[in-house]
N, C-alpha and C. Protein backbone atom coordinates (compact mmCIF):
# COMPACT_ATOMS: atom_id res chain seq x y z
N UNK A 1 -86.83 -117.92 16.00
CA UNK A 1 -86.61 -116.49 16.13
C UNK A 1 -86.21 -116.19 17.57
N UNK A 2 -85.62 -115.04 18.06
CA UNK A 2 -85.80 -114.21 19.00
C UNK A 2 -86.14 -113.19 19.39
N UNK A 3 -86.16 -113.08 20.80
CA UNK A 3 -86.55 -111.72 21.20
C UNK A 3 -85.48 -110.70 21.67
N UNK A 4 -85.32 -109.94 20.90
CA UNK A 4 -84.09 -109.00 20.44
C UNK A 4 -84.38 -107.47 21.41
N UNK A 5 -85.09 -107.19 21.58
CA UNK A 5 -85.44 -105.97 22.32
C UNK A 5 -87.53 -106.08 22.85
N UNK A 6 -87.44 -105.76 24.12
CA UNK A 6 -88.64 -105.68 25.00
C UNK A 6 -88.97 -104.21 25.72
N UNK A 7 -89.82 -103.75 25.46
CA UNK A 7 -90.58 -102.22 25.73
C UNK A 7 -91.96 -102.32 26.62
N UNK A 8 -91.43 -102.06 27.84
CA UNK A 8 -92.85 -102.13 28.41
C UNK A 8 -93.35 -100.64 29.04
N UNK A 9 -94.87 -100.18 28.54
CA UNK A 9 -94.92 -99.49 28.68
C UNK A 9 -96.54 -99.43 29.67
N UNK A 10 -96.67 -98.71 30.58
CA UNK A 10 -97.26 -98.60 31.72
C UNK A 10 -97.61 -99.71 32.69
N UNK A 11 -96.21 -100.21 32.79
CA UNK A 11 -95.62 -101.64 33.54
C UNK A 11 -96.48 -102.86 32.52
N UNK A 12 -96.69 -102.72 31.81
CA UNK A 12 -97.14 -103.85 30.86
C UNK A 12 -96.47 -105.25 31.19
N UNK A 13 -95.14 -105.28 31.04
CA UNK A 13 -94.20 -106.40 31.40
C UNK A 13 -93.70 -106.69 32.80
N UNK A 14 -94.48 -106.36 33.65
CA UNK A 14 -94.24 -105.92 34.90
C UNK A 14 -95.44 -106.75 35.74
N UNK A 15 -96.70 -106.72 34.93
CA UNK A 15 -97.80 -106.56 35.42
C UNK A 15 -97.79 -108.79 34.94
N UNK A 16 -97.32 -108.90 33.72
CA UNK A 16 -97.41 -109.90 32.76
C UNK A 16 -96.26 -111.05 34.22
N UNK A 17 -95.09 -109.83 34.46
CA UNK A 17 -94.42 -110.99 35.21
C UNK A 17 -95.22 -111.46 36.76
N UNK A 18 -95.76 -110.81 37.38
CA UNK A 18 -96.60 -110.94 38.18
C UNK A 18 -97.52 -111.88 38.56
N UNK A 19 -98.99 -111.20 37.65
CA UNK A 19 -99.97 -112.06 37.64
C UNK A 19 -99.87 -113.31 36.39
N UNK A 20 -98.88 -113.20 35.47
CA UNK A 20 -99.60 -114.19 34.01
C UNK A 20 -97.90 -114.61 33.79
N UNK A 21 -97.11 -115.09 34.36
CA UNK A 21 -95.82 -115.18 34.27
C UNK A 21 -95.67 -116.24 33.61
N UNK A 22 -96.64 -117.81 33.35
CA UNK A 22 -96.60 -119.03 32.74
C UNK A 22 -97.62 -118.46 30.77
N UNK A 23 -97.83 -117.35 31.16
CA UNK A 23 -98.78 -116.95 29.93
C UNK A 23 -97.27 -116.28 28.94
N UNK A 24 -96.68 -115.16 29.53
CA UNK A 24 -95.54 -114.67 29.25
C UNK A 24 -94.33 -115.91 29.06
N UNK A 25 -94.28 -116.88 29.55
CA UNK A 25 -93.76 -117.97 28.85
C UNK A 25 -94.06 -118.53 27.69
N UNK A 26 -95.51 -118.64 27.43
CA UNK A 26 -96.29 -119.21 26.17
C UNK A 26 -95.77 -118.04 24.95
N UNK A 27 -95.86 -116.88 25.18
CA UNK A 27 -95.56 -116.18 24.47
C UNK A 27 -93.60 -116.13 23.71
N UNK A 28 -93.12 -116.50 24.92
CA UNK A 28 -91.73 -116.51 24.52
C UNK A 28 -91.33 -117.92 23.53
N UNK A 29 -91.97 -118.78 24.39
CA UNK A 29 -92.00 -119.81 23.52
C UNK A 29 -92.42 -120.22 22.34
N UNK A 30 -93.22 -119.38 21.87
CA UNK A 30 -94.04 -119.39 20.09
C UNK A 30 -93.37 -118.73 19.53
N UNK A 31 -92.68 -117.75 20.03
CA UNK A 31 -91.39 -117.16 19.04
C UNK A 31 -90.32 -117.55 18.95
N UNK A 32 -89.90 -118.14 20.31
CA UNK A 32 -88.20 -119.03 19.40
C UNK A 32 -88.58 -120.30 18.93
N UNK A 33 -90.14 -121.29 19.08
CA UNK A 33 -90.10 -122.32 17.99
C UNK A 33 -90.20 -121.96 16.70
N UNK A 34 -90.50 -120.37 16.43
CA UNK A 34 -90.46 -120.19 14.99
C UNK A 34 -89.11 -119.99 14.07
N UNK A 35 -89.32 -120.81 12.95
CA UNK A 35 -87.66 -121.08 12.40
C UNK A 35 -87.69 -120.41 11.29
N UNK A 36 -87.46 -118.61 11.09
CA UNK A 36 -87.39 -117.46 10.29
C UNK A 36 -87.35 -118.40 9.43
N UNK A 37 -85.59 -118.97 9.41
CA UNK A 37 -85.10 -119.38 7.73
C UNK A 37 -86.23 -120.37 6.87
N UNK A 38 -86.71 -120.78 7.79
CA UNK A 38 -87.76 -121.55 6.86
C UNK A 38 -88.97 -120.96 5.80
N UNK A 39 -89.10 -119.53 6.55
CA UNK A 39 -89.97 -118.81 5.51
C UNK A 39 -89.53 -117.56 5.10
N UNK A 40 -88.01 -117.93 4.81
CA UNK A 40 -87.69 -117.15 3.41
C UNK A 40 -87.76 -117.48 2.14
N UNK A 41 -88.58 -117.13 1.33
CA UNK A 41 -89.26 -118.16 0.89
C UNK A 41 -89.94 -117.12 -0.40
N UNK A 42 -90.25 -115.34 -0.24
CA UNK A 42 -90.81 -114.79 -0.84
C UNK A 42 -89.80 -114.23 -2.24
N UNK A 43 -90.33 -114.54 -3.44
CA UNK A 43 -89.00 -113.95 -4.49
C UNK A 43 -89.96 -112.01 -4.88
N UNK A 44 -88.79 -111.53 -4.75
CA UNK A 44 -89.52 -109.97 -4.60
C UNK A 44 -89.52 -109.49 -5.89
N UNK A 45 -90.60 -109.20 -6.64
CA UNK A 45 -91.34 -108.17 -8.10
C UNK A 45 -90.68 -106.76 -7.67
N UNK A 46 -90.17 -105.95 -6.66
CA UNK A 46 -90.16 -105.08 -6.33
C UNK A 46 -88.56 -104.19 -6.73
N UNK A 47 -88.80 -103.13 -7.35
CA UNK A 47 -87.88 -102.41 -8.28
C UNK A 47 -86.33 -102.19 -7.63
N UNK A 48 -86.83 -101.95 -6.05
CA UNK A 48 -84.95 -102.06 -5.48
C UNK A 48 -84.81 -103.09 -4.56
N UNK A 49 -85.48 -104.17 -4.64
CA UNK A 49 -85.35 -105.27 -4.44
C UNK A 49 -85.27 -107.09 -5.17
N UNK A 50 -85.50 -106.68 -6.65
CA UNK A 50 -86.21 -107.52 -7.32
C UNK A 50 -85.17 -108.74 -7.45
N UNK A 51 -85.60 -109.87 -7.36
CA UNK A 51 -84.78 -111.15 -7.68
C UNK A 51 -84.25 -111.79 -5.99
N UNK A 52 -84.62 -110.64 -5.06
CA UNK A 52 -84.14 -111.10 -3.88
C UNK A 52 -85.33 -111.86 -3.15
N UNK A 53 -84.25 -113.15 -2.12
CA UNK A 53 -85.07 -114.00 -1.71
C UNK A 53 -85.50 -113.36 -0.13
N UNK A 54 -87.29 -113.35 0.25
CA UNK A 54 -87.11 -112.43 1.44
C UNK A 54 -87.67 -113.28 1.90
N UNK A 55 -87.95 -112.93 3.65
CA UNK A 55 -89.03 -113.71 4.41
C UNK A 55 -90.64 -113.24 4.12
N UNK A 56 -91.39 -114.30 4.04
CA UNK A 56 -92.33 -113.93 3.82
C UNK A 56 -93.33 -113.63 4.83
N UNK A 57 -93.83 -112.75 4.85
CA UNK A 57 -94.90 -112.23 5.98
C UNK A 57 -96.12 -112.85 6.46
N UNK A 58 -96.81 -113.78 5.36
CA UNK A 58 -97.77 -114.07 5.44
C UNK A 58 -97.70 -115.60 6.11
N UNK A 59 -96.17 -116.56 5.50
CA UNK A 59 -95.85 -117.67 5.94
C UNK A 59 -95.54 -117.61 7.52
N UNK A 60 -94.81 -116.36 7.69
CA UNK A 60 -94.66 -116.04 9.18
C UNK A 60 -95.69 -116.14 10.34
N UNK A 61 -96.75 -114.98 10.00
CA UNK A 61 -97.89 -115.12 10.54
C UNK A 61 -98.37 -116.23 10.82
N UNK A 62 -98.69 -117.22 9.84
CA UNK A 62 -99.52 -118.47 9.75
C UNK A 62 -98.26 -119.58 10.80
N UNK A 63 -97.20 -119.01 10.64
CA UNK A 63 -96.40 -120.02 11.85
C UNK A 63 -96.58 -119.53 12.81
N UNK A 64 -96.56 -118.41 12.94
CA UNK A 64 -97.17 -118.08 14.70
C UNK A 64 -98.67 -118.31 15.14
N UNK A 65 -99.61 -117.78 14.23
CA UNK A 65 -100.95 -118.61 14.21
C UNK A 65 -100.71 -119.79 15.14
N UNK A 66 -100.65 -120.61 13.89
CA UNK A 66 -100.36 -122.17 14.49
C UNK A 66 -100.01 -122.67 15.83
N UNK A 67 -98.78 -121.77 16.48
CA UNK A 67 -98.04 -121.91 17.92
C UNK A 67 -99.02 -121.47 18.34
N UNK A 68 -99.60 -120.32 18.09
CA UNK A 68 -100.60 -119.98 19.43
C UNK A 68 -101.64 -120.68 19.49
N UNK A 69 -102.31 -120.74 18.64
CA UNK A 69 -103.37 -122.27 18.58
C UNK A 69 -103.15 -122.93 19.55
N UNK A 70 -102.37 -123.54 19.15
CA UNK A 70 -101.94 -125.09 20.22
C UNK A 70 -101.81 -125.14 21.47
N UNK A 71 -101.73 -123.77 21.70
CA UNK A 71 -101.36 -123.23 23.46
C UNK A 71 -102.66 -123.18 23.95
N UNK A 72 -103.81 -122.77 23.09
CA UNK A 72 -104.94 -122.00 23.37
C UNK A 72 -104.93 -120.43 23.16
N UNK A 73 -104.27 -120.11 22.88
CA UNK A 73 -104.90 -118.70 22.42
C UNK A 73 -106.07 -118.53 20.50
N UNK A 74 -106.88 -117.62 21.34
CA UNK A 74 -107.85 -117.44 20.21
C UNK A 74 -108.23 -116.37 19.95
N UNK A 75 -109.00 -116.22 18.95
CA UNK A 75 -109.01 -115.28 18.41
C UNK A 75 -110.46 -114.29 18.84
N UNK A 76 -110.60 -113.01 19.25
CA UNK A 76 -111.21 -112.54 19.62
C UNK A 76 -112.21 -111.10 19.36
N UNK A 77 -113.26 -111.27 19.42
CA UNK A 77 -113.93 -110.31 18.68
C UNK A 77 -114.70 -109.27 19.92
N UNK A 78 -115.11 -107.86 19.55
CA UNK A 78 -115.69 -107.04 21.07
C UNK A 78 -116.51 -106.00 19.45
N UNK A 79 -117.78 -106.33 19.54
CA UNK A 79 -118.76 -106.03 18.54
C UNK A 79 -119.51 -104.41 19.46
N UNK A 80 -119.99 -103.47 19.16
CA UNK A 80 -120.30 -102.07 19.39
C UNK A 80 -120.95 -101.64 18.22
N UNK A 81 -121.36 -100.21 18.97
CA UNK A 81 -122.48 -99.77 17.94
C UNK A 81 -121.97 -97.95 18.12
N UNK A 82 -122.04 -97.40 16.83
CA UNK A 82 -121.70 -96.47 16.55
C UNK A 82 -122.58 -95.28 16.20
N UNK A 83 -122.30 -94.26 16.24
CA UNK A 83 -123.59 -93.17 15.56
C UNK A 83 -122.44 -92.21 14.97
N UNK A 84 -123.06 -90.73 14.89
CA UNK A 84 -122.10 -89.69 14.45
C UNK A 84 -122.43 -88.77 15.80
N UNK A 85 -123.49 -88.54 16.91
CA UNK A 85 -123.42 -87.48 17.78
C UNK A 85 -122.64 -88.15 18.93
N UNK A 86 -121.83 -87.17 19.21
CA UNK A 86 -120.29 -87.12 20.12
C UNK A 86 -121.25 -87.62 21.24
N UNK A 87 -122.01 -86.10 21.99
CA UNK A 87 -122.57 -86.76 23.34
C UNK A 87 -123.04 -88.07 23.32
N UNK A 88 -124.06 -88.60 22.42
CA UNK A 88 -124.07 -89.90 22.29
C UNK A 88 -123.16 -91.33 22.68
N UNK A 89 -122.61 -90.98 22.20
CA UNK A 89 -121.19 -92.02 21.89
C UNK A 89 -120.55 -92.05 23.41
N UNK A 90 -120.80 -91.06 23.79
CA UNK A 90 -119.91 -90.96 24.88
C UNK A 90 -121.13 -91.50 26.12
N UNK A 91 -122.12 -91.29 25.58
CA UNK A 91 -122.86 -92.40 27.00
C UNK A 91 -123.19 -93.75 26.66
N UNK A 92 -123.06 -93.48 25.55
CA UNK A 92 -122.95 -95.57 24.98
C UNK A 92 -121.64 -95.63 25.49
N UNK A 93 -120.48 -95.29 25.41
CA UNK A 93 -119.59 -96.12 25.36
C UNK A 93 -118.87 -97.42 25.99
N UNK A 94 -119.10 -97.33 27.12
CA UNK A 94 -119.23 -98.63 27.83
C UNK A 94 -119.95 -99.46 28.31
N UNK A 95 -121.46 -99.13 27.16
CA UNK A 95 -122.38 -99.83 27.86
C UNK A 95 -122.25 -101.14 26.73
N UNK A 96 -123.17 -102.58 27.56
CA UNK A 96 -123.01 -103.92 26.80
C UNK A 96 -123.45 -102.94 25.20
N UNK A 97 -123.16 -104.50 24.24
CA UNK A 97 -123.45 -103.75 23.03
C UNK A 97 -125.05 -103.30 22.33
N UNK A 98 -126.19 -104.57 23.13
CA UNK A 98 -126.99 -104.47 22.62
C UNK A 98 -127.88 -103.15 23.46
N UNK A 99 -127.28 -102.82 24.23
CA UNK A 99 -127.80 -101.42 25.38
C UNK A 99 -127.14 -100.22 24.48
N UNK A 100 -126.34 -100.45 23.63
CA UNK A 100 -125.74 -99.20 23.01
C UNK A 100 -126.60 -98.97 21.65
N UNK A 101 -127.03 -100.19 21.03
CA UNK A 101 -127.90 -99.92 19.63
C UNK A 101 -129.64 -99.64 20.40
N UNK A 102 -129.95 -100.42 21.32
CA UNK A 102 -131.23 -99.49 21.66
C UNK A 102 -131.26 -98.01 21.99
N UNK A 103 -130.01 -97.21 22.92
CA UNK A 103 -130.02 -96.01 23.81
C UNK A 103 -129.90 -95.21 21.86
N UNK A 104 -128.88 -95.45 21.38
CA UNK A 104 -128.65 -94.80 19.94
C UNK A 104 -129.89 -94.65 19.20
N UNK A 105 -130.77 -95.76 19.25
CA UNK A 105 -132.41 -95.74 18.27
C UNK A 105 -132.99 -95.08 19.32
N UNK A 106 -133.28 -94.84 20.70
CA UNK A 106 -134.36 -94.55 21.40
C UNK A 106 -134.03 -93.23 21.08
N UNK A 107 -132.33 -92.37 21.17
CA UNK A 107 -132.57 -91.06 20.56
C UNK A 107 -132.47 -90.24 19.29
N UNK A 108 -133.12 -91.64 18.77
CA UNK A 108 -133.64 -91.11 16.92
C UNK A 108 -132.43 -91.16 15.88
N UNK A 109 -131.39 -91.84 16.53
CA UNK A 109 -130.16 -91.65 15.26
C UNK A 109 -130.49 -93.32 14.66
N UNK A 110 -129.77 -93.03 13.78
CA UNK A 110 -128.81 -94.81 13.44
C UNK A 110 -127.72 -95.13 13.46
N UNK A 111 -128.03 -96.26 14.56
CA UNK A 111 -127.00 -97.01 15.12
C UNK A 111 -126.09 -97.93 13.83
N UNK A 112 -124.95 -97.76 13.79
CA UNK A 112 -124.01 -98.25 12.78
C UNK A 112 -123.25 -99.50 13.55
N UNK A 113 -123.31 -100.51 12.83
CA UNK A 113 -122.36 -101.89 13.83
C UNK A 113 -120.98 -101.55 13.28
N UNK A 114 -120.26 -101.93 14.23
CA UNK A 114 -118.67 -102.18 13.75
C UNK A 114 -118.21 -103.51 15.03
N UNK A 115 -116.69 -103.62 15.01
CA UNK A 115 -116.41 -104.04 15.82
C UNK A 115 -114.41 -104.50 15.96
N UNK A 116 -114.25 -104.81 16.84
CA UNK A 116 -112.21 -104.54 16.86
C UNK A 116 -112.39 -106.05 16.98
N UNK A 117 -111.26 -106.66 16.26
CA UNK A 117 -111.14 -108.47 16.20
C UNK A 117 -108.85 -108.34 16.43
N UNK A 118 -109.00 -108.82 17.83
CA UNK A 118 -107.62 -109.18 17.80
C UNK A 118 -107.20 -110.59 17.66
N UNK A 119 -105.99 -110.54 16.82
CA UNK A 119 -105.06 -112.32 16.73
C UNK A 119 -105.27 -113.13 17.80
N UNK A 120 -104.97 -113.18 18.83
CA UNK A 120 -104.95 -113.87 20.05
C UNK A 120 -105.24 -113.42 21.56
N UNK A 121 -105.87 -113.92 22.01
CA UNK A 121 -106.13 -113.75 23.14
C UNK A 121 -106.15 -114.74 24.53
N UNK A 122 -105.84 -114.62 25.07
CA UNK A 122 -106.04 -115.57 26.45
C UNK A 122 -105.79 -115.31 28.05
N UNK A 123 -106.76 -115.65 28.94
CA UNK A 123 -106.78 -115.21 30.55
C UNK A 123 -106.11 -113.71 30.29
N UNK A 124 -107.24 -113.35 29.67
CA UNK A 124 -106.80 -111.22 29.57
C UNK A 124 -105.92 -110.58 28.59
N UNK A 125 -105.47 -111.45 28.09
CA UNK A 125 -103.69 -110.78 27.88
C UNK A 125 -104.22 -110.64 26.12
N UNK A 126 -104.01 -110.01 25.56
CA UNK A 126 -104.28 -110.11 23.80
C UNK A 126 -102.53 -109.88 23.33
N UNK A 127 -102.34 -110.98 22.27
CA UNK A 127 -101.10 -110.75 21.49
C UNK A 127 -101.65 -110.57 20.11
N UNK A 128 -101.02 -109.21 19.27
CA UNK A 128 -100.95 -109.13 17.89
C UNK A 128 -99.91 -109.09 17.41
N UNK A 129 -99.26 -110.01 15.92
CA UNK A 129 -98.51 -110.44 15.62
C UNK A 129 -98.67 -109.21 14.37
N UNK A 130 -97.86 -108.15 14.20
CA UNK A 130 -97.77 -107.24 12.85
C UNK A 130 -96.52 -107.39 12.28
N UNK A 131 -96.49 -108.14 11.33
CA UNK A 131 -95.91 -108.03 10.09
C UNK A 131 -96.17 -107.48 8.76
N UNK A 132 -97.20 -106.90 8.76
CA UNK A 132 -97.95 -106.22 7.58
C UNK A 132 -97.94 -104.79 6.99
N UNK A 133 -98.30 -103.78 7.05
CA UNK A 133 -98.14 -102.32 6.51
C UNK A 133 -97.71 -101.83 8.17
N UNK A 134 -97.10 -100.61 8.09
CA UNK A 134 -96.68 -100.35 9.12
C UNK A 134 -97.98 -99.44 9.79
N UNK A 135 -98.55 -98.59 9.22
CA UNK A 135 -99.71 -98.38 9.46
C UNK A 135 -101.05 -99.17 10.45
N UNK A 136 -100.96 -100.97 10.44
CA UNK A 136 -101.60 -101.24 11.00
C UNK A 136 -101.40 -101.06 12.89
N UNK A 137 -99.88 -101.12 12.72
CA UNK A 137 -99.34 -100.97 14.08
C UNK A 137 -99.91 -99.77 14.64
N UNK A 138 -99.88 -98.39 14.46
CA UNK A 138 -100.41 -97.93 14.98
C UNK A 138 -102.09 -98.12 15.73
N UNK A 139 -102.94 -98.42 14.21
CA UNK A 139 -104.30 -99.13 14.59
C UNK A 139 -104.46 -100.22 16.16
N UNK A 140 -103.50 -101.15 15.70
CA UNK A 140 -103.40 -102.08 16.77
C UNK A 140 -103.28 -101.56 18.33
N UNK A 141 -102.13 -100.78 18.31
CA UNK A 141 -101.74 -99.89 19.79
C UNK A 141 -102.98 -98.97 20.17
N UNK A 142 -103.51 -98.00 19.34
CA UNK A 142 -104.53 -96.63 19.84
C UNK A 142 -105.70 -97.35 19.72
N UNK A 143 -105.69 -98.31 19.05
CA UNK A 143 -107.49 -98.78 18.64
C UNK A 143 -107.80 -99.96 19.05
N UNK A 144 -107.41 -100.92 18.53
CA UNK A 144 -107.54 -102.44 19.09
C UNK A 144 -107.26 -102.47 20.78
N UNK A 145 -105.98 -102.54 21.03
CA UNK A 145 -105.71 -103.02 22.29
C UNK A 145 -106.58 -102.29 23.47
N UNK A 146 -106.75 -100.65 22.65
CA UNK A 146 -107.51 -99.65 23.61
C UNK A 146 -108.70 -100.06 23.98
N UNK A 147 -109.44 -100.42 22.91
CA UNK A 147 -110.98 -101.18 23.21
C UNK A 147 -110.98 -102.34 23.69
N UNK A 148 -109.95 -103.13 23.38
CA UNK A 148 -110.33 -104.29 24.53
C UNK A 148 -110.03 -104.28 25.61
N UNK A 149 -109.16 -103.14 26.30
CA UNK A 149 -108.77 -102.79 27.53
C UNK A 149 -110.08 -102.07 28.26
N UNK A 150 -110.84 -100.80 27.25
CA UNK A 150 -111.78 -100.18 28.02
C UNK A 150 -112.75 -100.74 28.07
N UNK A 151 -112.99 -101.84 27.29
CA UNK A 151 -114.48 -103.23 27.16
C UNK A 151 -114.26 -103.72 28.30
N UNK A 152 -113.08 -103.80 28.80
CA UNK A 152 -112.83 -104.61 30.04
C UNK A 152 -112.36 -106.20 29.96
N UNK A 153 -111.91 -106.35 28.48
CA UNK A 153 -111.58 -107.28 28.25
C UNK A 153 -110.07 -107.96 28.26
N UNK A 154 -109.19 -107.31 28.76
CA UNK A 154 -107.98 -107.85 28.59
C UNK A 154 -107.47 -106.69 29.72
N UNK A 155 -106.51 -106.81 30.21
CA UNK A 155 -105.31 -106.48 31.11
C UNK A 155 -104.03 -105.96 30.39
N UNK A 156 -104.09 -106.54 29.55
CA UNK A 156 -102.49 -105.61 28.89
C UNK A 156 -102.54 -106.31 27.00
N UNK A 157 -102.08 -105.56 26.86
CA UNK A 157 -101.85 -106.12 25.39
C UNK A 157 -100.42 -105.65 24.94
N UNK A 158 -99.55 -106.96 24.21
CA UNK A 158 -98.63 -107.22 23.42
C UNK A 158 -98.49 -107.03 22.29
N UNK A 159 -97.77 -106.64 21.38
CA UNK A 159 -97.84 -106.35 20.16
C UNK A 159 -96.23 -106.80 19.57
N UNK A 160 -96.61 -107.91 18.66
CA UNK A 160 -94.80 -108.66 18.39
C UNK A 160 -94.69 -107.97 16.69
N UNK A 161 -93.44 -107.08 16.73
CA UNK A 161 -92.77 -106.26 15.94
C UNK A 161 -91.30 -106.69 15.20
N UNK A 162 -90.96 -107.29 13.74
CA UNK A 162 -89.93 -107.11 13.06
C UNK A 162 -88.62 -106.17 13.67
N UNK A 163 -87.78 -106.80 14.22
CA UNK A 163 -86.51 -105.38 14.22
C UNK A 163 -86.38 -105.20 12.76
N UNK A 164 -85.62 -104.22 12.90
CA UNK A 164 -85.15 -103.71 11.30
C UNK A 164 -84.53 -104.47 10.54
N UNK A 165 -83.65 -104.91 11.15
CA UNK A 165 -82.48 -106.04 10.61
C UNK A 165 -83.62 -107.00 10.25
N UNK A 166 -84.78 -107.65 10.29
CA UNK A 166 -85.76 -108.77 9.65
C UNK A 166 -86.34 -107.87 8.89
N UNK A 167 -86.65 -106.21 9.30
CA UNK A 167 -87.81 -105.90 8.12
C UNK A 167 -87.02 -105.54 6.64
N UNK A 168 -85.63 -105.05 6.66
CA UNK A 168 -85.07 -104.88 5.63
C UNK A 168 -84.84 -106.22 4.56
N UNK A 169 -85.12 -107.50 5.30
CA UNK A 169 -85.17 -108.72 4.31
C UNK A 169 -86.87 -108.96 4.54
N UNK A 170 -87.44 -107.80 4.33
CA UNK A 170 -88.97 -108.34 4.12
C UNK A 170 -89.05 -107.38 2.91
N UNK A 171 -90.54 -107.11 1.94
CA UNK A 171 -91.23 -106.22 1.31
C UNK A 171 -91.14 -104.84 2.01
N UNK A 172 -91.12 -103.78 1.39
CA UNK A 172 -91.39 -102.59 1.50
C UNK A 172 -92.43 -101.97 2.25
N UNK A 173 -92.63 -101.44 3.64
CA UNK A 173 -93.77 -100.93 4.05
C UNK A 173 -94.09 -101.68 5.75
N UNK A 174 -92.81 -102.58 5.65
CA UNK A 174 -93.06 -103.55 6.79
C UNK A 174 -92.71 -102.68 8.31
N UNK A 175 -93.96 -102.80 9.16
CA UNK A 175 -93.62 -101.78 10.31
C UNK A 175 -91.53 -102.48 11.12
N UNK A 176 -90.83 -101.73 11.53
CA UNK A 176 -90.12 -102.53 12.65
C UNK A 176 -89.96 -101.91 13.80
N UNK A 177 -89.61 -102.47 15.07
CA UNK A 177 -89.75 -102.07 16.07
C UNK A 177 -89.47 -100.61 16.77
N UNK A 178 -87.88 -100.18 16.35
CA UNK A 178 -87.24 -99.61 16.65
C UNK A 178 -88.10 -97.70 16.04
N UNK A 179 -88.76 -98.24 15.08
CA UNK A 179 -89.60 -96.64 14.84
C UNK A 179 -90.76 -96.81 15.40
N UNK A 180 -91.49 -98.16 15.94
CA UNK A 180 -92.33 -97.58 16.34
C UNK A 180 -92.61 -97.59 17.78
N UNK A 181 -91.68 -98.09 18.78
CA UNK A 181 -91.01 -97.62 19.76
C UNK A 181 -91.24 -96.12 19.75
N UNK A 182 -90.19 -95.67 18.78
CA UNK A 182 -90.40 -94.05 18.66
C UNK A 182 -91.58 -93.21 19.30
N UNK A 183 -92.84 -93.66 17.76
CA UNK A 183 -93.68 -93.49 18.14
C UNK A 183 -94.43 -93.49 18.91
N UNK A 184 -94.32 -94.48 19.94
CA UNK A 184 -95.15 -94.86 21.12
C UNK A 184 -94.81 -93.70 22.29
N UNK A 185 -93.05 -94.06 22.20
CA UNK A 185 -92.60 -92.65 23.02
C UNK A 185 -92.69 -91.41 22.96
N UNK A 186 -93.09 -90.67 21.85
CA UNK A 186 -93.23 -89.42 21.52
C UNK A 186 -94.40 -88.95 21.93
N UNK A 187 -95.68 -89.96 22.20
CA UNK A 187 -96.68 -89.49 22.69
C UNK A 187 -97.19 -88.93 24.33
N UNK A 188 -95.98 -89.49 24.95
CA UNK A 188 -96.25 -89.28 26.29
C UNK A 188 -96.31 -90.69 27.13
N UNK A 189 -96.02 -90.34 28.25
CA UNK A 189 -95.89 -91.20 29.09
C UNK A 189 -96.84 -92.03 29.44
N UNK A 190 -98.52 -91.76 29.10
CA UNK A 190 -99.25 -92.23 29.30
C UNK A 190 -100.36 -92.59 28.38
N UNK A 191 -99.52 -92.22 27.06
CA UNK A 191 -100.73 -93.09 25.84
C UNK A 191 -99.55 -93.95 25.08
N UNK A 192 -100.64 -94.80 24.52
CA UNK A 192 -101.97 -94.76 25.39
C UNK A 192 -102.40 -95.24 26.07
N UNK A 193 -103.01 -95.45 26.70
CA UNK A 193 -103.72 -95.57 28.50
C UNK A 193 -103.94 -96.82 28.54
N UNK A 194 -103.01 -97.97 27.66
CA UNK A 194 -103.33 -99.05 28.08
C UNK A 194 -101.98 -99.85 28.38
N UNK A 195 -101.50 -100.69 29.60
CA UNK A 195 -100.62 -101.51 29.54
C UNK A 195 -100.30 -102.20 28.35
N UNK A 196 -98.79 -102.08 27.80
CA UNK A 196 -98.71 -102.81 26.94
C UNK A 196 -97.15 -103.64 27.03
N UNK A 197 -97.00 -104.42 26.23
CA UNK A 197 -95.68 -104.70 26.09
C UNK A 197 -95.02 -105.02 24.69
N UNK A 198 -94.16 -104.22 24.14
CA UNK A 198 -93.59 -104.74 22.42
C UNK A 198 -92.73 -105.05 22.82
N UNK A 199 -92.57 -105.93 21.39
CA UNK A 199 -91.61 -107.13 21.50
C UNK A 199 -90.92 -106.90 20.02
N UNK A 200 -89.55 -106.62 20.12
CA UNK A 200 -88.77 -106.70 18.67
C UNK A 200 -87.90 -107.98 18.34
N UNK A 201 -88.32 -109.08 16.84
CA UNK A 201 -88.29 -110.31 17.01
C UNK A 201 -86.85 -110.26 15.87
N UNK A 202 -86.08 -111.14 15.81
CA UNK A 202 -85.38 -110.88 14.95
C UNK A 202 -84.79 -112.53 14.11
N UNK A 203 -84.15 -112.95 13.33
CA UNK A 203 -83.79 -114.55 13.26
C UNK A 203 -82.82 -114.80 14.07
């Protein structure tokens, strides 16, 4: 594959060429060893697509998986504790996790576990690979990358995006770059408040 269009937004790619410039290599490099044509591969059930041969999303993933593996990137989890009172929440929020389920019980609520799990991670940097509902992309950008940025766990986060031209030979629903670019831009210059960098991949 390639990398067809790059969006960096609050010097995300800026920050990547700097301090993590051999990391930002690892990254370039797991996407052009991936060989699209090989996982076209999906035959589509789908009413204005049906009988056509597409790439498959899931074979994709599991080839980028794999590349990042091998580099060392892993997979990463940032576990928290939740309630329903606002003030609450807001003085847990950056505290470790097991300081957030005592302060939540000491003031009589119940503490609810959750927690954000990104694809890859390594020396700061988190990459998520979305090929899936377009919907998750958003999740990934406002929610994922945000919490592992305000956990203090990562420095910038990446997010690798279908151009159109790949999502139109995928299933129905597949995010691609170029709208959600959009989206990212429509919000302002500064959300959200975390360095990031997208990446639009194409064959």
């Amino acid at each position: 594959m390639k990398i067809a269009q790059t969006y960096s937004h609050l010097n995300g790619l800026e920050f990547l060429q700097v301090h993590h410039r051999s990391l930002l290599g690892e990254i370039r490099k797991t996407l052009v060893s991936v060989n699209a044509k090989k996982f076209r591969t999906k035959v589509s059930k789908e009413k204005t697509k049906r009988g056509r041969i597409l790439y498959s999303p899931v074979a994709l993933n599991d080839a980028f998986a794999e590349s990042f593996n091998e580099l060392g990137w892993k997979q990463r989890r940032v576990s928290y504790w939740v309630t329903e009172d606002v003030e609450l929440i807001r003085k847990t929020l950056t505290l470790p996790a097991d300081v957030q389920r005592a302060e939540i019980e000491q003031a009589g609520k119940v503490p609810l576990y959750t927690y954000n799990q990104t694809d890859f991670v390594k020396s700061r940097v988190a990459v998520e690979v979305q090929f899936g509902k377009y919907s998750f992309v958003a999740y990934d950008l406002f929610v994922k990358h945000m919490a592992f940025y305000v956990s203090n766990e990562i420095d910038v986060g990446v997010e690798i995006l279908p151009m159109k031209v790949l999502a139109n030979e995928m299933s129905s629903g597949v995010p691609y770059y170029e709208n959600e670019l959009y989206n990212v831009i429509r919000q302002g210059r500064g959300v959200p408040a975390v360095p990031l960098v997208i990446l639009g991949v194409e064959p």
